[in-house]
Protein backbone atom coordinates (compact mmCIF):
# COMPACT_ATOMS: atom_id res chain seq x y z
CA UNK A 1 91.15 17.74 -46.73
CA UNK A 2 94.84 18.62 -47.18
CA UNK A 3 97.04 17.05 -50.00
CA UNK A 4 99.13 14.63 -47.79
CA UNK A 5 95.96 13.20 -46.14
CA UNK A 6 94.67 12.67 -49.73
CA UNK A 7 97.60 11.22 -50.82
CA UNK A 8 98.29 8.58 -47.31
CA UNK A 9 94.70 7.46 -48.58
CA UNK A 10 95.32 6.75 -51.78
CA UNK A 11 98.56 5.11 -50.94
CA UNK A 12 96.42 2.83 -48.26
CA UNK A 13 94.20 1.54 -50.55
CA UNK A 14 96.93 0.92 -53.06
CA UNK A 15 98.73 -1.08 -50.47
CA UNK A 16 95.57 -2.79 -49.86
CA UNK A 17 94.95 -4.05 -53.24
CA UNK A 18 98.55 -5.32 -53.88
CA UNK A 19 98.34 -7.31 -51.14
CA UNK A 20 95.14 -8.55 -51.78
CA UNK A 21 96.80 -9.54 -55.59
CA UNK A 22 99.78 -11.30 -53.29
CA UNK A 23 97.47 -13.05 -51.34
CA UNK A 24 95.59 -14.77 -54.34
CA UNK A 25 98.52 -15.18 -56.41
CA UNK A 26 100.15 -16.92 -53.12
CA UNK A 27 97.19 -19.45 -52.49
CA UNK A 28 96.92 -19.83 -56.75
CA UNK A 29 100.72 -21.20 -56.85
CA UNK A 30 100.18 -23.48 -53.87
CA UNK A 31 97.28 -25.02 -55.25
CA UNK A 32 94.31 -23.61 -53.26
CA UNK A 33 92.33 -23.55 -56.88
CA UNK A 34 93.70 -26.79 -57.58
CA UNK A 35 92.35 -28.29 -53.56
CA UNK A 36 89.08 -26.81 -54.58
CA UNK A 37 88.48 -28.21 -58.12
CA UNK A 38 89.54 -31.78 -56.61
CA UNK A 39 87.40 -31.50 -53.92
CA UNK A 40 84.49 -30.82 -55.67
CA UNK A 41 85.48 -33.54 -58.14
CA UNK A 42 85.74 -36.21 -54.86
CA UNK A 43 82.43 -35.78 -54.09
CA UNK A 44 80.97 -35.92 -57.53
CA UNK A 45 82.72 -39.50 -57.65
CA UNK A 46 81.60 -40.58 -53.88
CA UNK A 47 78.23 -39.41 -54.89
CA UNK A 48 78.00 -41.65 -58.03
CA UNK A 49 79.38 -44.67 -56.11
CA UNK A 50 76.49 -44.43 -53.36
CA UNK A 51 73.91 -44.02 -56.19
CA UNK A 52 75.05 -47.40 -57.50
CA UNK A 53 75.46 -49.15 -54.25
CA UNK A 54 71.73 -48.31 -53.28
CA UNK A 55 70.75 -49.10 -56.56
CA UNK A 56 72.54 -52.35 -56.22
CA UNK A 57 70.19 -52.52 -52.08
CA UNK A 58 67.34 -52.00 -54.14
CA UNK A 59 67.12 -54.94 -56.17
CA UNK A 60 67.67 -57.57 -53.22
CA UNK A 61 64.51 -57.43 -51.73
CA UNK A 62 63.30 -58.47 -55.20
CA UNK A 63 65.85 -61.28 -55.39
CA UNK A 64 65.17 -62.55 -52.11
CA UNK A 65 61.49 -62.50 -52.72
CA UNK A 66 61.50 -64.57 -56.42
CA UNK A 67 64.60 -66.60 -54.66
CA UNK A 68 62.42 -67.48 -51.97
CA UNK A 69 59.18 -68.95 -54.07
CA UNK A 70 61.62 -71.71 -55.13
CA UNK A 71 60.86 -74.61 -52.41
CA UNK A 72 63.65 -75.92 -50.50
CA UNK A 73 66.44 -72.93 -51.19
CA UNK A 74 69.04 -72.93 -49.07
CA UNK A 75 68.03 -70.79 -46.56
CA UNK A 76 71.59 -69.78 -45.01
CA UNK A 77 72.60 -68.46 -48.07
CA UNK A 78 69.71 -66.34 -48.07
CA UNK A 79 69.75 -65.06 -44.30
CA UNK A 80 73.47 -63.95 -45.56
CA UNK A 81 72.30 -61.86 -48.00
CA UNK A 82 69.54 -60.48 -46.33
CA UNK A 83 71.76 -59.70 -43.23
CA UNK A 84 74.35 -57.86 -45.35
CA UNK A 85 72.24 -55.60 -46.84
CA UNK A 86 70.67 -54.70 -43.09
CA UNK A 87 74.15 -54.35 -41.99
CA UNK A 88 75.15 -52.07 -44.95
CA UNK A 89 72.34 -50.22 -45.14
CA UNK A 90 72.70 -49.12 -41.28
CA UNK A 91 75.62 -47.03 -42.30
CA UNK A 92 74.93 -43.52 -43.18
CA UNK A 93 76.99 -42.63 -46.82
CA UNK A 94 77.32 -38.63 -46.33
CA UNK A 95 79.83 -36.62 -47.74
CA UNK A 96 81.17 -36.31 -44.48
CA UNK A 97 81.82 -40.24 -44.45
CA UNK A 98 84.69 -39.41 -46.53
CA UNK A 99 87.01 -37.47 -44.67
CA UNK A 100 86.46 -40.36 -41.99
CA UNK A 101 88.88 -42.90 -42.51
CA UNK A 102 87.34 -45.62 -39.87
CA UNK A 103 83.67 -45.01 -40.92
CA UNK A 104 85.01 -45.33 -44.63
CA UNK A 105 86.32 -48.92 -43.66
CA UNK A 106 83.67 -49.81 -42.09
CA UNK A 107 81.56 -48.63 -45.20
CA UNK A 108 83.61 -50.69 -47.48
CA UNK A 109 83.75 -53.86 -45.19
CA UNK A 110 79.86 -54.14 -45.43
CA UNK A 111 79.54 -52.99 -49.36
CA UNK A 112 82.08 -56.14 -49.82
CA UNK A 113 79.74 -58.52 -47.81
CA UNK A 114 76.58 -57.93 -50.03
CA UNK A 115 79.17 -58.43 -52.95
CA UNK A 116 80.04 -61.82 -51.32
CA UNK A 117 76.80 -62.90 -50.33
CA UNK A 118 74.89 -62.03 -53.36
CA UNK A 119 77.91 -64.13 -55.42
CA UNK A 120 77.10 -66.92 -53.22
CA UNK A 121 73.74 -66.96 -53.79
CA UNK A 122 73.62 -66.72 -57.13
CA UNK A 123 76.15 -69.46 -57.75
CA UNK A 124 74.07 -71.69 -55.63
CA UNK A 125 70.63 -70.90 -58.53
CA UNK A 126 73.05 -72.96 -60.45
CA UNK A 127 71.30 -75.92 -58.30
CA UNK A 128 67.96 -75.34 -59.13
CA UNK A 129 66.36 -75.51 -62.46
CA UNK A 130 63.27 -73.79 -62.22
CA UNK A 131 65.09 -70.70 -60.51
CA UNK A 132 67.45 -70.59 -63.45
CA UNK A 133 64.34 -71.04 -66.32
CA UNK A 134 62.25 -68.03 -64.27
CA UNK A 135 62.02 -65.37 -66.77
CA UNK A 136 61.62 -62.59 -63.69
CA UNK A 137 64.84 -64.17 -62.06
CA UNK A 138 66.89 -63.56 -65.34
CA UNK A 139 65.72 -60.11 -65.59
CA UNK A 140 66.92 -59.52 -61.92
CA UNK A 141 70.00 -61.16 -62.47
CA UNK A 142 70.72 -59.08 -65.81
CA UNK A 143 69.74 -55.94 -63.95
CA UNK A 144 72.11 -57.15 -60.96
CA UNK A 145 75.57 -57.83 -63.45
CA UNK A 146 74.55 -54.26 -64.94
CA UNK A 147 74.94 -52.71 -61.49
CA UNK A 148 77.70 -54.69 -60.25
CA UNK A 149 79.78 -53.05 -63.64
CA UNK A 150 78.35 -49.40 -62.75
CA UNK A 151 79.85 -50.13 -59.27
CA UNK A 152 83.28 -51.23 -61.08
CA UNK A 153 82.92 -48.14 -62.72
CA UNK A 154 82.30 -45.47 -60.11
CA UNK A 155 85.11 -47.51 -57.85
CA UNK A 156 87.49 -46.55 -60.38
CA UNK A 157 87.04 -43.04 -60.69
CA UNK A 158 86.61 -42.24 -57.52
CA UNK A 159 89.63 -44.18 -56.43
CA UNK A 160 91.43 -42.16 -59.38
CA UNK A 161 90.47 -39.10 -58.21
CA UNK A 162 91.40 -39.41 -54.48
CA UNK A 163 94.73 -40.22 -55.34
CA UNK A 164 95.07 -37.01 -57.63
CA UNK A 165 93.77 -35.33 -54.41
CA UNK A 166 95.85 -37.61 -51.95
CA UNK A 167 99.24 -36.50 -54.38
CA UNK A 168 98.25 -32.85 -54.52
CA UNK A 169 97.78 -32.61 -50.27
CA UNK A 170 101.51 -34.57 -49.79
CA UNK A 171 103.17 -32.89 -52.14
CA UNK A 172 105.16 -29.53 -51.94
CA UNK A 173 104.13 -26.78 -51.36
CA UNK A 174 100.78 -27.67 -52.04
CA UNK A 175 101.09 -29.52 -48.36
CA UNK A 176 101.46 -26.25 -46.47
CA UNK A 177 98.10 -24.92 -47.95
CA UNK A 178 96.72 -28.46 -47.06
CA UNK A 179 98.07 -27.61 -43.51
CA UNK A 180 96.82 -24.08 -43.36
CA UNK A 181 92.87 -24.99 -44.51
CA UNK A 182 92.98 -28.69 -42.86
CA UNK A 183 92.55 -30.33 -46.29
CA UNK A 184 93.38 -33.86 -44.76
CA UNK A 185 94.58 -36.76 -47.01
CA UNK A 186 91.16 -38.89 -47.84
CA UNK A 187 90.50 -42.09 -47.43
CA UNK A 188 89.87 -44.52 -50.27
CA UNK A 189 89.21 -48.28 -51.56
CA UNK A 190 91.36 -51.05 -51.07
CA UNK A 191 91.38 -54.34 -52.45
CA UNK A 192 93.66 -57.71 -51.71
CA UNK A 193 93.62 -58.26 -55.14
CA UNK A 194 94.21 -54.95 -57.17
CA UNK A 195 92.83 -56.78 -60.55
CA UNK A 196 89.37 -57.73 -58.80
CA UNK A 197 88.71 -53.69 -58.55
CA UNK A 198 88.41 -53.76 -62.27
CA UNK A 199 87.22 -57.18 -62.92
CA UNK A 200 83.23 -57.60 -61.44
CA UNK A 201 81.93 -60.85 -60.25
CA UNK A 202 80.46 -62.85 -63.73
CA UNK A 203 77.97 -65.84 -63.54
CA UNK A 204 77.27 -67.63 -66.59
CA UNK A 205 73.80 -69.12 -66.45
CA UNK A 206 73.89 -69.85 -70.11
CA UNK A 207 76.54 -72.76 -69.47
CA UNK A 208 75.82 -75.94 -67.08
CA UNK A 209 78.08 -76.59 -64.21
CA UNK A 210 81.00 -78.80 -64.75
CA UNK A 211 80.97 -82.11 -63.56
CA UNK A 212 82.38 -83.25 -60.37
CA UNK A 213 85.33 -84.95 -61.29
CA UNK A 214 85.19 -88.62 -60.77
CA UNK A 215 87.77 -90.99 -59.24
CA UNK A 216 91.30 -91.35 -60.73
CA UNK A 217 91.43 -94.65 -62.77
CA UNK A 218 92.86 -97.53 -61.11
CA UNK A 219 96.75 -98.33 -62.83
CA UNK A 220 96.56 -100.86 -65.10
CA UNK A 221 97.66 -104.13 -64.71
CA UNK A 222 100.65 -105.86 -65.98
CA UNK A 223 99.65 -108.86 -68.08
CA UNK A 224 100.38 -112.15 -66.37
CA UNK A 225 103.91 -113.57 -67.65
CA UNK A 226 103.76 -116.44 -70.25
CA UNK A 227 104.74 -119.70 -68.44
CA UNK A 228 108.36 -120.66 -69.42
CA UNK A 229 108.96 -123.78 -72.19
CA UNK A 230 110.55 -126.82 -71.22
């Protein structure tokens, strides 16, 4: 092996490692490390939210089924609630359901109707005594307002962290790596009301509903004028 072939080796793997160094020291300072730690980070927060949603599935059959001993319950109210959890429950929560933003919306849509129904139903206990003095009832209902704040809880850091990832994927040049690997802006949770993200649905079943106000008061009267002196 002569000295110049030696040397063209040498020189080709030198050339090989520098731009190997180049390459990672390209993809480090347009956030490639950063995509990845977010990423992981995203899924660790959709993966918590899930856990507390079918947490939150779990308990309804129980509700329905104590709800249900109580003769004459409305029965709409609990065909609603039963029908939202069937509807929710149809739809698949995979990873993958996050980098899809219709199946996301559709997600969210039915999570919000077994918020809505449930909230209706257990306003409408308020009607009936022996639901509300049922010691297995209150234990379902304390169990329910303890998952309802977990969900409040998971919401909000997951909606936190898609934005950091969201900001990091539009921004520049962290957008052309986004471009290059296909990291696509994510979906996320919306609300009509921001505050009601933060702010779960309470019931008070320690305090009796207020009474229906009653009719305005008629005006009084004027007193009848004395008759005049003659």
């Amino acid at each position: 092996m002569t000295l110049t072939h030696t040397f063209t080796r040498w020189a080709g793997r030198l050339t090989g490692r520098a731009a190997a160094l180049l390459l990672v020291a390209s993809l480090t300072g347009c956030g490639y490390n950063e995509f990845q730690r977010l990423d992981e980070q995203v899924k660790a927060a959709w993966s918590e939210v899930t856990n507390q949603y079918q947490r939150r599935s779990d308990l309804i059959p129980n509700v329905v089924a104590t709800v249900r001993g109580e003769a004459n319950f409305e029965q709409e109210t609990l065909t609603r609630v039963i029908e939202a959890r069937a509807k929710a429950t149809s739809i698949q929560a995979t990873p993958e359901l996050i980098n899809d933003p219709a199946a996301f919306s559709r997600f969210q849509a039915a999570q919000n109707e077994v918020g809505s129904s449930l909230s209706r139903l257990l306003v409408t206990v308020e009607q009936y005594p022996n639901l509300k003095a049922n010691q297995g009832f209150q234990d379902l209902r304390v169990q329910l307002e303890g998952t309802e704040n977990r969900i409040t809880v998971a919401r909000n850091r997951y909606i936190k962290t898609v934005q950091e990832y969201n900001t990091l994927a539009r921004s520049f040049p962290n957008n052309l790596t986004a471009m290059i690997f296909s990291y696509e802006v994510k979906p996320n949770f919306t609300v009509a009301n921001e505050a009601a993200i933060a702010t779960p649905p309470v019931v008070d079943f320690g305090k009796p509903a207020a009474p229906a106000a009653g009719p305005a008061p008629a005006p009084a009267q004027p007193a009848p004028a004395a008759p005049a002196s003659r």
